[in-house]
C-alpha atoms as a PDB file:
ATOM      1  CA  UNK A   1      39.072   1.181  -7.757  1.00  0.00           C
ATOM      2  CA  UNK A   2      41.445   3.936  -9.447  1.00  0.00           C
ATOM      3  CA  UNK A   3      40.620   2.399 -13.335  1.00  0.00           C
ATOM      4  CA  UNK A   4      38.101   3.957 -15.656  1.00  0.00           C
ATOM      5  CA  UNK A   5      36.426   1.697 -18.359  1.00  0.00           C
ATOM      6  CA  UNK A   6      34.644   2.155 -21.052  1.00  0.00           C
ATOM      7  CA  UNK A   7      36.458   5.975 -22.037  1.00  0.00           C
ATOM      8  CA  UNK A   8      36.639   7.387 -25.320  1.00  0.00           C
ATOM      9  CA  UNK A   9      39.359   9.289 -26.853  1.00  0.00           C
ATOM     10  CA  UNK A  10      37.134  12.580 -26.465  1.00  0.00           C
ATOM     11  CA  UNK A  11      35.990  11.691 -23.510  1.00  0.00           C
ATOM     12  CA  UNK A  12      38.398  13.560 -20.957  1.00  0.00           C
ATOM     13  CA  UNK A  13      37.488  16.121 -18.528  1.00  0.00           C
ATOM     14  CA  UNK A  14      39.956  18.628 -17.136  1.00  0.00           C
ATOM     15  CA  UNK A  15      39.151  21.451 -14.190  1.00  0.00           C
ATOM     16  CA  UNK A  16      40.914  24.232 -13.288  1.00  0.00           C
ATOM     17  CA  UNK A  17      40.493  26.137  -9.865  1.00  0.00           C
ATOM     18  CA  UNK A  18      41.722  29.443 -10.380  1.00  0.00           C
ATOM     19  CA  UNK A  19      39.942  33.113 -10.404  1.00  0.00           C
ATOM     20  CA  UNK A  20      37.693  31.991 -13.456  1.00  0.00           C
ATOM     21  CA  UNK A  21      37.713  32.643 -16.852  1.00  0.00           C
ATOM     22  CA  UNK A  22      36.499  34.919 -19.793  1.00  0.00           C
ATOM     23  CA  UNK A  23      35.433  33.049 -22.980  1.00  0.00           C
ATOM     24  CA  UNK A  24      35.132  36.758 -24.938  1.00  0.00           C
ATOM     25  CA  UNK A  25      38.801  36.769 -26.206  1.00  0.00           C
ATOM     26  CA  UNK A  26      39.287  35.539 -29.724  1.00  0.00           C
ATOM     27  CA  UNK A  27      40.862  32.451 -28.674  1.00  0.00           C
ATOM     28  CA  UNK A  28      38.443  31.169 -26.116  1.00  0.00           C
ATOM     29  CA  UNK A  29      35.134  32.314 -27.882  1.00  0.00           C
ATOM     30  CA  UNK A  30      34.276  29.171 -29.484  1.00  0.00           C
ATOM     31  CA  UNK A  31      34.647  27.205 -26.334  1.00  0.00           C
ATOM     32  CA  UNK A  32      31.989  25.549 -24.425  1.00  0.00           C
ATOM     33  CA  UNK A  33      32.920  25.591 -20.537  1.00  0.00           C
ATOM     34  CA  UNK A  34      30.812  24.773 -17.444  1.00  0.00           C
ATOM     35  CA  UNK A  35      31.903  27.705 -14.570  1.00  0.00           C
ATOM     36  CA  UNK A  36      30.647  27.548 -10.906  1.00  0.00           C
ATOM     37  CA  UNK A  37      31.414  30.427  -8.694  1.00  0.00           C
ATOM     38  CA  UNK A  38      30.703  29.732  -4.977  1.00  0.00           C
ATOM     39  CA  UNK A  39      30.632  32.579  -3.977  1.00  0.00           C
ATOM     40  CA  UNK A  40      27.041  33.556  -4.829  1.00  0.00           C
ATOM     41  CA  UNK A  41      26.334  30.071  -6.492  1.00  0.00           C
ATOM     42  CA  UNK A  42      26.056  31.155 -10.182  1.00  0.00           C
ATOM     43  CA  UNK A  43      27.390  29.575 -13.160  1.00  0.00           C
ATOM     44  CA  UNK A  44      28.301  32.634 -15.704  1.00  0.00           C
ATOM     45  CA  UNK A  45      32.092  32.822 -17.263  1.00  0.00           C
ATOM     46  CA  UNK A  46      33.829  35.741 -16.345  1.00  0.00           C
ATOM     47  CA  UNK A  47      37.381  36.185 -14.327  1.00  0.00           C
ATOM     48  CA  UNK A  48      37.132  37.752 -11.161  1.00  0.00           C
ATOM     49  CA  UNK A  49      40.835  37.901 -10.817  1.00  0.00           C
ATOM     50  CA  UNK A  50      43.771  39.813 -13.257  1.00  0.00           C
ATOM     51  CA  UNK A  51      43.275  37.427 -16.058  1.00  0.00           C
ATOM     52  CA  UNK A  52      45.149  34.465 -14.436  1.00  0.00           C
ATOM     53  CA  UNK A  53      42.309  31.991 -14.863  1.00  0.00           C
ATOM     54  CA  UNK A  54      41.973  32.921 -18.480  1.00  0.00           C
ATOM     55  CA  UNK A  55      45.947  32.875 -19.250  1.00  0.00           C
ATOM     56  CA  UNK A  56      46.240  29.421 -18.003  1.00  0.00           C
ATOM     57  CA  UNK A  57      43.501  28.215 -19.771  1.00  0.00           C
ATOM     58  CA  UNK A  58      44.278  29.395 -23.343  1.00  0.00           C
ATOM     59  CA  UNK A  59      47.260  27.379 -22.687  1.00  0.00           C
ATOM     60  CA  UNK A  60      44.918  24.565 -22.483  1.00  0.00           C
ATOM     61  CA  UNK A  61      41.687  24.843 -24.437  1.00  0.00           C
ATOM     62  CA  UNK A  62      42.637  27.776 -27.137  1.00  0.00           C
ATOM     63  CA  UNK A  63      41.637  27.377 -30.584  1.00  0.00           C
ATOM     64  CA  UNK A  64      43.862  29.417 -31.644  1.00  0.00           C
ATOM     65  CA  UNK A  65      46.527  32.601 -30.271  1.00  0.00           C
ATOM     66  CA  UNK A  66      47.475  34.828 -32.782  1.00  0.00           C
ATOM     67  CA  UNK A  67      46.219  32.535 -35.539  1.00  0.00           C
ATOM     68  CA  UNK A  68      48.519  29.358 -34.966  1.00  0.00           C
ATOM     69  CA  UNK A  69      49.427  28.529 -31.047  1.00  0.00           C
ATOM     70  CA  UNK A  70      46.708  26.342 -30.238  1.00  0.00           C
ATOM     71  CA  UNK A  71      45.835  24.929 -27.099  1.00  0.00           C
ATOM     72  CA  UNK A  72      47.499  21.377 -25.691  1.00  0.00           C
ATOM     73  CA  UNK A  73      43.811  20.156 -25.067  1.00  0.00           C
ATOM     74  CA  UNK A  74      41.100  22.125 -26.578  1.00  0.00           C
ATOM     75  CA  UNK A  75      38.940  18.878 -27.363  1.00  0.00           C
ATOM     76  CA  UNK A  76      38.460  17.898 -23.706  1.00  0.00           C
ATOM     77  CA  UNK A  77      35.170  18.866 -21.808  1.00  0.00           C
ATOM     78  CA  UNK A  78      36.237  21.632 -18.776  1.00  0.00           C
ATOM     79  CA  UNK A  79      35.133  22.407 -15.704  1.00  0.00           C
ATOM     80  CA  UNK A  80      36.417  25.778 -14.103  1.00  0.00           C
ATOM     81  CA  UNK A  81      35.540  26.945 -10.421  1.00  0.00           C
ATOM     82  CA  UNK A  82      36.444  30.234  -9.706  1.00  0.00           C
ATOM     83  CA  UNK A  83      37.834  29.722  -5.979  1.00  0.00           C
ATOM     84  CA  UNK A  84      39.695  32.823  -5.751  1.00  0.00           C
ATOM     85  CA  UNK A  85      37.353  36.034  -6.178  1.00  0.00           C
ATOM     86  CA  UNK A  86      39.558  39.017  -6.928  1.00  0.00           C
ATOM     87  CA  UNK A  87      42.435  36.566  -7.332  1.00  0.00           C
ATOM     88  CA  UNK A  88      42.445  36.447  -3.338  1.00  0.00           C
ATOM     89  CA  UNK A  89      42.746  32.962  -1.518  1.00  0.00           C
ATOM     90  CA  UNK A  90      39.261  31.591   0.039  1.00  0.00           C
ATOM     91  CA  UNK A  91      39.918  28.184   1.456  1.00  0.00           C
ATOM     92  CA  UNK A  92      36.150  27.738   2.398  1.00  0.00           C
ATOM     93  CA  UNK A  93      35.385  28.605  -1.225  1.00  0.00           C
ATOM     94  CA  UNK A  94      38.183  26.363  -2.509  1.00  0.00           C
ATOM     95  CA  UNK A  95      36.659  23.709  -0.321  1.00  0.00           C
ATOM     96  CA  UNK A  96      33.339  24.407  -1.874  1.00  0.00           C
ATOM     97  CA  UNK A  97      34.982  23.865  -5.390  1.00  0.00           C
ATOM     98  CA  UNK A  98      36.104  20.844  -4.682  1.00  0.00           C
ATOM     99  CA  UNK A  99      33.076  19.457  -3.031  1.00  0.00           C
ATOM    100  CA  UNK A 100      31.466  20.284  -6.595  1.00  0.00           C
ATOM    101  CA  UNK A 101      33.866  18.720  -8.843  1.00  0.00           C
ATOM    102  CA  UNK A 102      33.299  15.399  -6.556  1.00  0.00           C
ATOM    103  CA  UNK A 103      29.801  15.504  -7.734  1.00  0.00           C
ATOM    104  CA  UNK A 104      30.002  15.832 -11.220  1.00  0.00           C
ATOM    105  CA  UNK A 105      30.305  12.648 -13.051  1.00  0.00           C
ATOM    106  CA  UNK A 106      33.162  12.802 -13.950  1.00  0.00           C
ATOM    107  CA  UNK A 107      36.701  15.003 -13.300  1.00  0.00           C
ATOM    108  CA  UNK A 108      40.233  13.143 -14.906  1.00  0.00           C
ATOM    109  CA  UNK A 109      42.526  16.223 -13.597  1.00  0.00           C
ATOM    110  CA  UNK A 110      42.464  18.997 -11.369  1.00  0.00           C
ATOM    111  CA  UNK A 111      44.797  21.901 -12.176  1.00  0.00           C
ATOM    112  CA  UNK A 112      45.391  24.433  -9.247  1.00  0.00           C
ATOM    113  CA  UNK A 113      47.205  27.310  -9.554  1.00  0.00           C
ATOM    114  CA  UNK A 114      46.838  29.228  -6.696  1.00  0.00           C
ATOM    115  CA  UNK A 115      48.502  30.064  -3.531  1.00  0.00           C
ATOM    116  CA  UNK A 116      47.197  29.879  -0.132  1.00  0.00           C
ATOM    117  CA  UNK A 117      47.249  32.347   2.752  1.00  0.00           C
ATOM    118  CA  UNK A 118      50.010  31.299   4.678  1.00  0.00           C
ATOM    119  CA  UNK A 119      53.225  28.916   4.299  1.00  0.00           C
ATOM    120  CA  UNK A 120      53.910  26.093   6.422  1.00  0.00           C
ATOM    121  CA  UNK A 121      52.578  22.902   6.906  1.00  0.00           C
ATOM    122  CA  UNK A 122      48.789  23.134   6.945  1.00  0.00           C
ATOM    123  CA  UNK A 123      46.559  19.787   7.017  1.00  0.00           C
ATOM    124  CA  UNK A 124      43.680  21.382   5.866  1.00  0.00           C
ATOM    125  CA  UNK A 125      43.758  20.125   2.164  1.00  0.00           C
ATOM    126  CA  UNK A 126      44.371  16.376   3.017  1.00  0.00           C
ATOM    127  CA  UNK A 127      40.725  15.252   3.238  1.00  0.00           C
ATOM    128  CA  UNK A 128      39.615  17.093   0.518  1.00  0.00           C
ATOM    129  CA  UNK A 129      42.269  15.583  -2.074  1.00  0.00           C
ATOM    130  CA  UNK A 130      42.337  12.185  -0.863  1.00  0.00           C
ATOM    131  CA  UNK A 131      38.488  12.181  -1.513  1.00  0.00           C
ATOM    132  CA  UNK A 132      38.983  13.633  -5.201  1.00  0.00           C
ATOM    133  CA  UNK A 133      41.576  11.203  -5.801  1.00  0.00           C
ATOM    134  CA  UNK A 134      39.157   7.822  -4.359  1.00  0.00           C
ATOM    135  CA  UNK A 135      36.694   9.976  -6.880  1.00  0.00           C
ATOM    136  CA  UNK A 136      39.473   9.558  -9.543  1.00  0.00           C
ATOM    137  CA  UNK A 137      40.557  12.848  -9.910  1.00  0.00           C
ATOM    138  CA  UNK A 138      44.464  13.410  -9.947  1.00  0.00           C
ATOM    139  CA  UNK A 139      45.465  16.749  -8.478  1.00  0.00           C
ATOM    140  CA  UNK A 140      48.284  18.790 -10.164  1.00  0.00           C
ATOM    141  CA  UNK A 141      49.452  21.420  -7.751  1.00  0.00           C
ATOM    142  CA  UNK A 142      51.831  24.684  -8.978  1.00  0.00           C
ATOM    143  CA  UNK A 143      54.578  24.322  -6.527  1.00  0.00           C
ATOM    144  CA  UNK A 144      54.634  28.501  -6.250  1.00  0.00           C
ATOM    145  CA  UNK A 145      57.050  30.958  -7.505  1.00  0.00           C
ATOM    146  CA  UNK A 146      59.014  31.692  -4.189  1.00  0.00           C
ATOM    147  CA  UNK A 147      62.878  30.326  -4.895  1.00  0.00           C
ATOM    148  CA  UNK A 148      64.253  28.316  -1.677  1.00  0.00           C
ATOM    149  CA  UNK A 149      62.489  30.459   0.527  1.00  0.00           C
ATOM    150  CA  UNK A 150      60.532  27.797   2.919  1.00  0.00           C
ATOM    151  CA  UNK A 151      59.363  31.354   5.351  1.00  0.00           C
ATOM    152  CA  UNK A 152      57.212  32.588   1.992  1.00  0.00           C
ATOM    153  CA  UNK A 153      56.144  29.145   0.126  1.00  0.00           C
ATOM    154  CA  UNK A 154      52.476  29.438  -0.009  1.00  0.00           C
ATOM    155  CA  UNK A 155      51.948  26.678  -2.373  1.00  0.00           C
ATOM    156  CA  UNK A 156      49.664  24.072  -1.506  1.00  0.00           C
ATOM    157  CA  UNK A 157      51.966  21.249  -2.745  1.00  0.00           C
ATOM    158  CA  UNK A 158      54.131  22.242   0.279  1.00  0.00           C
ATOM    159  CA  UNK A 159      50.359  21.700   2.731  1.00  0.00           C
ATOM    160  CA  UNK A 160      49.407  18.078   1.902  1.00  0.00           C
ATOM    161  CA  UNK A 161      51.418  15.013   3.717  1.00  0.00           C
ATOM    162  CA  UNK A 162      50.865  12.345   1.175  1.00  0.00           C
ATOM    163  CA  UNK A 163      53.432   9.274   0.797  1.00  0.00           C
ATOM    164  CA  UNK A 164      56.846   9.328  -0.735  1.00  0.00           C
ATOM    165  CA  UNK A 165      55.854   8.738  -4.406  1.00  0.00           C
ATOM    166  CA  UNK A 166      58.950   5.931  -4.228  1.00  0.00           C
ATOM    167  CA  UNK A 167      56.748   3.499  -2.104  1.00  0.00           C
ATOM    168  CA  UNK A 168      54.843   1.282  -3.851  1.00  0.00           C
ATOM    169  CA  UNK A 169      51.228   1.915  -1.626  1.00  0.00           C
ATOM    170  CA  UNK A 170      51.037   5.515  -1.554  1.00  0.00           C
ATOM    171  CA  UNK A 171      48.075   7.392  -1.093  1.00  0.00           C
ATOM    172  CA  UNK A 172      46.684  10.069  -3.319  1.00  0.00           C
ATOM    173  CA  UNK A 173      50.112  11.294  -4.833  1.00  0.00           C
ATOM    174  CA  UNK A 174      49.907  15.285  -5.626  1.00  0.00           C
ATOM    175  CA  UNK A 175      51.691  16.615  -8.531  1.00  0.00           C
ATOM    176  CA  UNK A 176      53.308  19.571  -7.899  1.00  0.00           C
ATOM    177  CA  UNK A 177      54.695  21.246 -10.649  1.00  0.00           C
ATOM    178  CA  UNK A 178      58.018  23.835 -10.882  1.00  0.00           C
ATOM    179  CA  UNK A 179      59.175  26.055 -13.637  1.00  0.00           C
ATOM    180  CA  UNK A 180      61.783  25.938 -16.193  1.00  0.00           C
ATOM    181  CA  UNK A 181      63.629  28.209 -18.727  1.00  0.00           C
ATOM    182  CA  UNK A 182      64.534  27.472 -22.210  1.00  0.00           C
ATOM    183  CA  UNK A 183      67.257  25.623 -21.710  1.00  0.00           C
ATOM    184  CA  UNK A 184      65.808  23.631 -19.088  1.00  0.00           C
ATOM    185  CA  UNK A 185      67.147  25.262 -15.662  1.00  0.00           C
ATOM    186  CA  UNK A 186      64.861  26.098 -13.357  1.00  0.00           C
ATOM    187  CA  UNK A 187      63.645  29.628 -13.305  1.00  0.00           C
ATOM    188  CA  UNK A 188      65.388  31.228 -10.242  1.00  0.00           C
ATOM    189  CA  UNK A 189      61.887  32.229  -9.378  1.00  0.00           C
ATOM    190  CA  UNK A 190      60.500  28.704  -9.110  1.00  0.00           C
ATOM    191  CA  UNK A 191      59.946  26.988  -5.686  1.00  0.00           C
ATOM    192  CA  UNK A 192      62.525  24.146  -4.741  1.00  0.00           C
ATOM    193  CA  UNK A 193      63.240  22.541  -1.461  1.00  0.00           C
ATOM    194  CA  UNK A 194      62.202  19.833   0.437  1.00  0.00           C
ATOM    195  CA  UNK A 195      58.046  19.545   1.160  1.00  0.00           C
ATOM    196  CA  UNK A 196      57.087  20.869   4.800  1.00  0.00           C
ATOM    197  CA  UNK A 197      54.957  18.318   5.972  1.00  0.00           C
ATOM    198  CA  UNK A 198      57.115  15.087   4.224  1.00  0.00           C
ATOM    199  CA  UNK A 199      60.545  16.147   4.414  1.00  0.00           C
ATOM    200  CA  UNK A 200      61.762  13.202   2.214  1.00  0.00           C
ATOM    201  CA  UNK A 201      59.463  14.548  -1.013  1.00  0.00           C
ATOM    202  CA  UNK A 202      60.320  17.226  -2.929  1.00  0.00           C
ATOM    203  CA  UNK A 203      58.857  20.831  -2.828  1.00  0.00           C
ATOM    204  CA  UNK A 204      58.799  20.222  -6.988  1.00  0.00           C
ATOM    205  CA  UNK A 205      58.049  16.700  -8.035  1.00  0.00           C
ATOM    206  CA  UNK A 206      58.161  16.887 -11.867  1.00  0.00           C
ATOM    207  CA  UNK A 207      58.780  20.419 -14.093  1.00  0.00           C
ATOM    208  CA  UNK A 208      58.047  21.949 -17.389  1.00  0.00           C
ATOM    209  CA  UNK A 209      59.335  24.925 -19.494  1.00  0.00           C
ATOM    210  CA  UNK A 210      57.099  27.719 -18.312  1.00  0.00           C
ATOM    211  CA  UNK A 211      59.368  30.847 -19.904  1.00  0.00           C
ATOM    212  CA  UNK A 212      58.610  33.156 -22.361  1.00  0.00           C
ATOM    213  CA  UNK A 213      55.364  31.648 -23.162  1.00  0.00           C
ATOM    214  CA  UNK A 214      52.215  33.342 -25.298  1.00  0.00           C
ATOM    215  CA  UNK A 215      48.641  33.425 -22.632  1.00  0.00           C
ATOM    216  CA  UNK A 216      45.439  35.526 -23.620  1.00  0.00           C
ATOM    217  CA  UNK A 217      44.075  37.921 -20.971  1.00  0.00           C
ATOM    218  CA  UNK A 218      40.954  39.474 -20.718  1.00  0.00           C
ATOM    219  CA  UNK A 219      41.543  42.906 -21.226  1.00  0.00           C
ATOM    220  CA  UNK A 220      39.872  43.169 -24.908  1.00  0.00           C
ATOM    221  CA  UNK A 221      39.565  40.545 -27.628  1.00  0.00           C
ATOM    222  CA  UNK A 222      43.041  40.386 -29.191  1.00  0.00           C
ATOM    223  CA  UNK A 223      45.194  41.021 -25.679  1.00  0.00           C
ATOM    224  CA  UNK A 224      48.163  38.531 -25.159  1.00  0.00           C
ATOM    225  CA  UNK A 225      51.076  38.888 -22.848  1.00  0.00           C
ATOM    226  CA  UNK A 226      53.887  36.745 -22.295  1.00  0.00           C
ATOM    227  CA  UNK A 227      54.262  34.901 -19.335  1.00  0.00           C
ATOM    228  CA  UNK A 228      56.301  33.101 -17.260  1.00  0.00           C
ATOM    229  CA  UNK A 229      56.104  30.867 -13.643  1.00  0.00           C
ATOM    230  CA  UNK A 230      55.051  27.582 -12.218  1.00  0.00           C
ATOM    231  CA  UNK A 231      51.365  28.679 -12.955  1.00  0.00           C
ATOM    232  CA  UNK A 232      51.588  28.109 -16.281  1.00  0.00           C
ATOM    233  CA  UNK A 233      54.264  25.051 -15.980  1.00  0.00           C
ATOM    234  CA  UNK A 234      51.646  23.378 -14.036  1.00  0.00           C
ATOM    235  CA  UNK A 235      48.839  23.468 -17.145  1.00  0.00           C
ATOM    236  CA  UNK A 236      51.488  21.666 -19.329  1.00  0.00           C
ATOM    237  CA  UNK A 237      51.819  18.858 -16.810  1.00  0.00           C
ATOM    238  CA  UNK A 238      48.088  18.863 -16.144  1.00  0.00           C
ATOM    239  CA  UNK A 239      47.419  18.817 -20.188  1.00  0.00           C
ATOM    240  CA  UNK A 240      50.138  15.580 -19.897  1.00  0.00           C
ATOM    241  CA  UNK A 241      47.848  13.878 -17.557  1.00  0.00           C
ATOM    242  CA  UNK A 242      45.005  14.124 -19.489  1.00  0.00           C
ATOM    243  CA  UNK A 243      46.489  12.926 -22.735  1.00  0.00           C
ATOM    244  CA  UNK A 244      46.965  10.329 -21.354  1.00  0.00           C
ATOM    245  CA  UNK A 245      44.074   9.366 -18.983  1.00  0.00           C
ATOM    246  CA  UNK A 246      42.368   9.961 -22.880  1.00  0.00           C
ATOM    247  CA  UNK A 247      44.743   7.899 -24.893  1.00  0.00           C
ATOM    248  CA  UNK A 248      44.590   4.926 -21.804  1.00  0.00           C
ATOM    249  CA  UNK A 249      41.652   4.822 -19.492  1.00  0.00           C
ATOM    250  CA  UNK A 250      42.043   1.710 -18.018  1.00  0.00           C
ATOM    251  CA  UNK A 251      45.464   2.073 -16.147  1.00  0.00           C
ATOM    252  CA  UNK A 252      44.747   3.166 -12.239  1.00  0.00           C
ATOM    253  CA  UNK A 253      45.805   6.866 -11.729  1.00  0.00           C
ATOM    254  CA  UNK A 254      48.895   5.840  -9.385  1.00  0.00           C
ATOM    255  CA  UNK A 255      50.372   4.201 -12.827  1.00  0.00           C
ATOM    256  CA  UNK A 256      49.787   7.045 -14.786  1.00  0.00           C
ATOM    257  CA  UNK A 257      51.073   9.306 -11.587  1.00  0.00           C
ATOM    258  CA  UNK A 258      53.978   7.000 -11.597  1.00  0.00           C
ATOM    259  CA  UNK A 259      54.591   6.408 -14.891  1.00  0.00           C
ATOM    260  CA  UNK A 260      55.348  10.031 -15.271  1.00  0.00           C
ATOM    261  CA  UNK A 261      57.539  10.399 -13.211  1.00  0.00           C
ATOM    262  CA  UNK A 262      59.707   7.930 -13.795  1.00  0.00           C
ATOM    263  CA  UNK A 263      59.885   9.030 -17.336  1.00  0.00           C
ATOM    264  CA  UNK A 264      61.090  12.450 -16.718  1.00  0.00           C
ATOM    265  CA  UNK A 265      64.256  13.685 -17.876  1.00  0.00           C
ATOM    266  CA  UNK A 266      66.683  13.628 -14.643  1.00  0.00           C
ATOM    267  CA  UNK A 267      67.877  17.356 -14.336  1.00  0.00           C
ATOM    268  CA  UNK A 268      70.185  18.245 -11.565  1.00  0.00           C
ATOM    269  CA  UNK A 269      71.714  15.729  -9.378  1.00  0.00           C
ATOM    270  CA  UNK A 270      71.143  12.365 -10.273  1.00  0.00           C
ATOM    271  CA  UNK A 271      68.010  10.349  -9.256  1.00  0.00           C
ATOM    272  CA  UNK A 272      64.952  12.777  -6.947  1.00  0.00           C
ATOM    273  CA  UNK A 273      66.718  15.727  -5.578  1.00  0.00           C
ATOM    274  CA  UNK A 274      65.689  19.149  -4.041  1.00  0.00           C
ATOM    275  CA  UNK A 275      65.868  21.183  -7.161  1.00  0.00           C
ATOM    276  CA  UNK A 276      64.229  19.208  -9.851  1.00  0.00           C
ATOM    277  CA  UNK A 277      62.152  16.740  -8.235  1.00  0.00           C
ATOM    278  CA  UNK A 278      62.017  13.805 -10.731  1.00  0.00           C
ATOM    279  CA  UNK A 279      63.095  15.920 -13.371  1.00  0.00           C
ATOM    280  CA  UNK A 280      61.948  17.432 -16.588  1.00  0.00           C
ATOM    281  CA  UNK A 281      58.169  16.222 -18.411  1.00  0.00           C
ATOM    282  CA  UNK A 282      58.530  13.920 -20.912  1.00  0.00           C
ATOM    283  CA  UNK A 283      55.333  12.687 -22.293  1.00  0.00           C
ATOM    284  CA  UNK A 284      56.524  10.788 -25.361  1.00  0.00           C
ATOM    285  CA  UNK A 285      58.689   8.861 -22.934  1.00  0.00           C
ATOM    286  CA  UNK A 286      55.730   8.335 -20.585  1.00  0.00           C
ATOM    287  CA  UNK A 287      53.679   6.808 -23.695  1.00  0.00           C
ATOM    288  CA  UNK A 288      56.477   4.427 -24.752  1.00  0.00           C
ATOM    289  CA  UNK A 289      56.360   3.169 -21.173  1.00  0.00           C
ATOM    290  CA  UNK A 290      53.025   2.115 -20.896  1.00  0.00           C
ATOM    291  CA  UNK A 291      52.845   0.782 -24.594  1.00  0.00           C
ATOM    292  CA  UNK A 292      55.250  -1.370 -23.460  1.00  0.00           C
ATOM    293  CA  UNK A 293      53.484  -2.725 -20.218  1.00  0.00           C
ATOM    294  CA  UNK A 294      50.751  -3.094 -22.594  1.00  0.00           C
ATOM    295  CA  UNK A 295      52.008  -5.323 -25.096  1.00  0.00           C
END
C-alpha cells in the first residue's frame, strides 16, 4: 500500500543524498538535521564536497538568506546522507544510503543530485528505488546538466527503466527534474532527450526555474553565491512533493507523482516531448487538482 494515514501537517520528512551538509552558516544554524556518512559510519554534519550539499539544502530548510529568502520547507524533519565524499560518485556508498533511509521510519522524498560515473543505460539503481518507493519514498532525480549530449549524460534519471508515466500501472515512477531560465526556456545547459533505457520517456519529466538563484556555501558564515542548474531545479520539485505529501497524506504516491505532472505548464511542443518533459511545475495547479478529486 502506497497511502500514509494518520500524517500531520508537520509531519513530513525529506532526504537529500548529496556530499553532506554544514549547519555553521547563518542560515542553516538553527536547524536540526540527522547526517549519516557511510563511509566511516558516523553521524556528524559537515560537507565533504564544494558546498553542493549545503547549497541545495538552504534552498530547502533555510531560515533565512540574507535576512528574507527563506527556505521552501524549513519545517519538515531531514535526513541527509552524504553519498558522495569529496563530491566524487560512490555507488556502493550511495547504495548504503539508501539501504539506511529504508530503515528509518519514515522518508516522504528523496532528492538526488548527483551524477554517476558513467552514461548509458545502467540497471544498477532499479532494485534499490523500487524498494524505496514499496517503502513509500518518491525519488526525485536531477536529470544532469549535459544539453542533448546522450555520450556525456551521467544522470541517474537516464539509468533506471521504470514504466511510461502515461500507463496507468506503472512501477515506481522517478522524477527527474531539468532546468529553466527566467523566462521559462530551458537552460541550454540542462539535459533533454529521450531516457536510455525507456526510449518512449523523457530524459526530463517535469522542470523548474533553476537560474540566477541565491544558495549558502560553506566557506564562512555569511558566504552566498548564485547558482544555477538542474541541481538546484530538482530541490524545488522535491520541496513540491513534500508540500504536498504534508498537506494530503492519504493519496498513494503514484497520484501525487501523477497529479504533478499532469498539472504542469506544457512548454515546448504540445503534450510530453523531448525538451520539456511534461512541462513546467505548477504546484498551485497540482493542489486545485486533488481538492477537486477530493470533494
Amino acid at each position: 500500500m502506497n497511502n500514509k494515514t494518520n500524517q500531520t501537517q508537520s509531519n513530513v520528512t525529506v532526504a537529500l543524498l548529496d556530499s553532506g551538509v554544514s549547519l555553521q552558516h547563518e542560515a542553516l544554524e538553527a536547524l536540526s538535521v540527522t547526517q549519516y556518512n557511510p563511509k566511516d559510519n558516523s553521524f556528524h554534519q559537515v560537507d565533504t564536497g564544494i558546498g553542493h550539499g549545503t547549497g541545495i539544502f538552504s534552498l530547502l530548510a533555510a531560515r533565512k538568506i540574507k535576512g528574507k529568502i527563506e527556505g521552501m520547507i524549513p519545517e519538515a524533519d531531514f535526513l541527509v546522507c552524504n553519498a558522495l565524499p569529496n563530491g566524487q560518485y560512490n555507488f556502493h556508498l550511495a547504495l548504503k544510503c539508501m539501504n539506511w533511509l529504508f530503515n528509518q521510519k519514515q522518508v516522504d522524498v528523496i532528492i538526488n543530485p548527483w551524477l554517476v560515473s558513467e552514461p548509458g543505460c545502467k540497471k544498477e539503481w532499479v532494485y534499490p528505488l523500487r524498494v524505496l518507493w514499496s517503502a513509500n519514498s518518491i525519488p526525485v532525480f536531477s536529470a544532469g546538466n549535459y544539453g542533448m549530449s546522450s555520450t556525456m549524460n551521467y544522470s541517474p534519471a537516464n539509468l533506471s527503466p521504470f514504466s511510461d508515466f502515461t500507463q496507468k500501472n506503472y512501477n515506481a515512477p522517478l522524477l527527474s527534474v531539468g532546468a529553466l531560465d527566467q523566462k521559462n526556456i530551458r537552460l541550454e545547459s540542462s539535459s533533454y532527450g529521450m531516457n536510455h533505457c525507456s526510449p518512449e520517456r523523457p530524459l526530463s519529466t517535469i522542470n523548474a526555474i533553476a537560474s540566477k538563484i541565491t544558495v549558502a556555501i560553506p566557506l564562512t558564515k555569511t558566504s552566498y553565491q548564485l547558482a544555477e542548474g538542474t541541481s538546484y531545479a530538482v530541490a524545488y520539485v522535491g520541496a513540491a512533493v513534500a508540500k504536498l505529501r504534508q498537506s494530503y497524506p492519504d493519496i498513494s504516491s503514484s497520484q501525487l507523482v501523477n497529479t504533478l505532472l499532469l498539472a504542469a505548464d506544457d512548454l515546448g511542443p504540445s503534450g510530453v516531448d523531448q525538451d520539456y518533459g511534461y512541462g513546467k511545475l505548477n504546484l498551485s495547479r497540482a493542489i486545485k487538482q486533488i481538492e477537486s478529486i477530493q470533494n
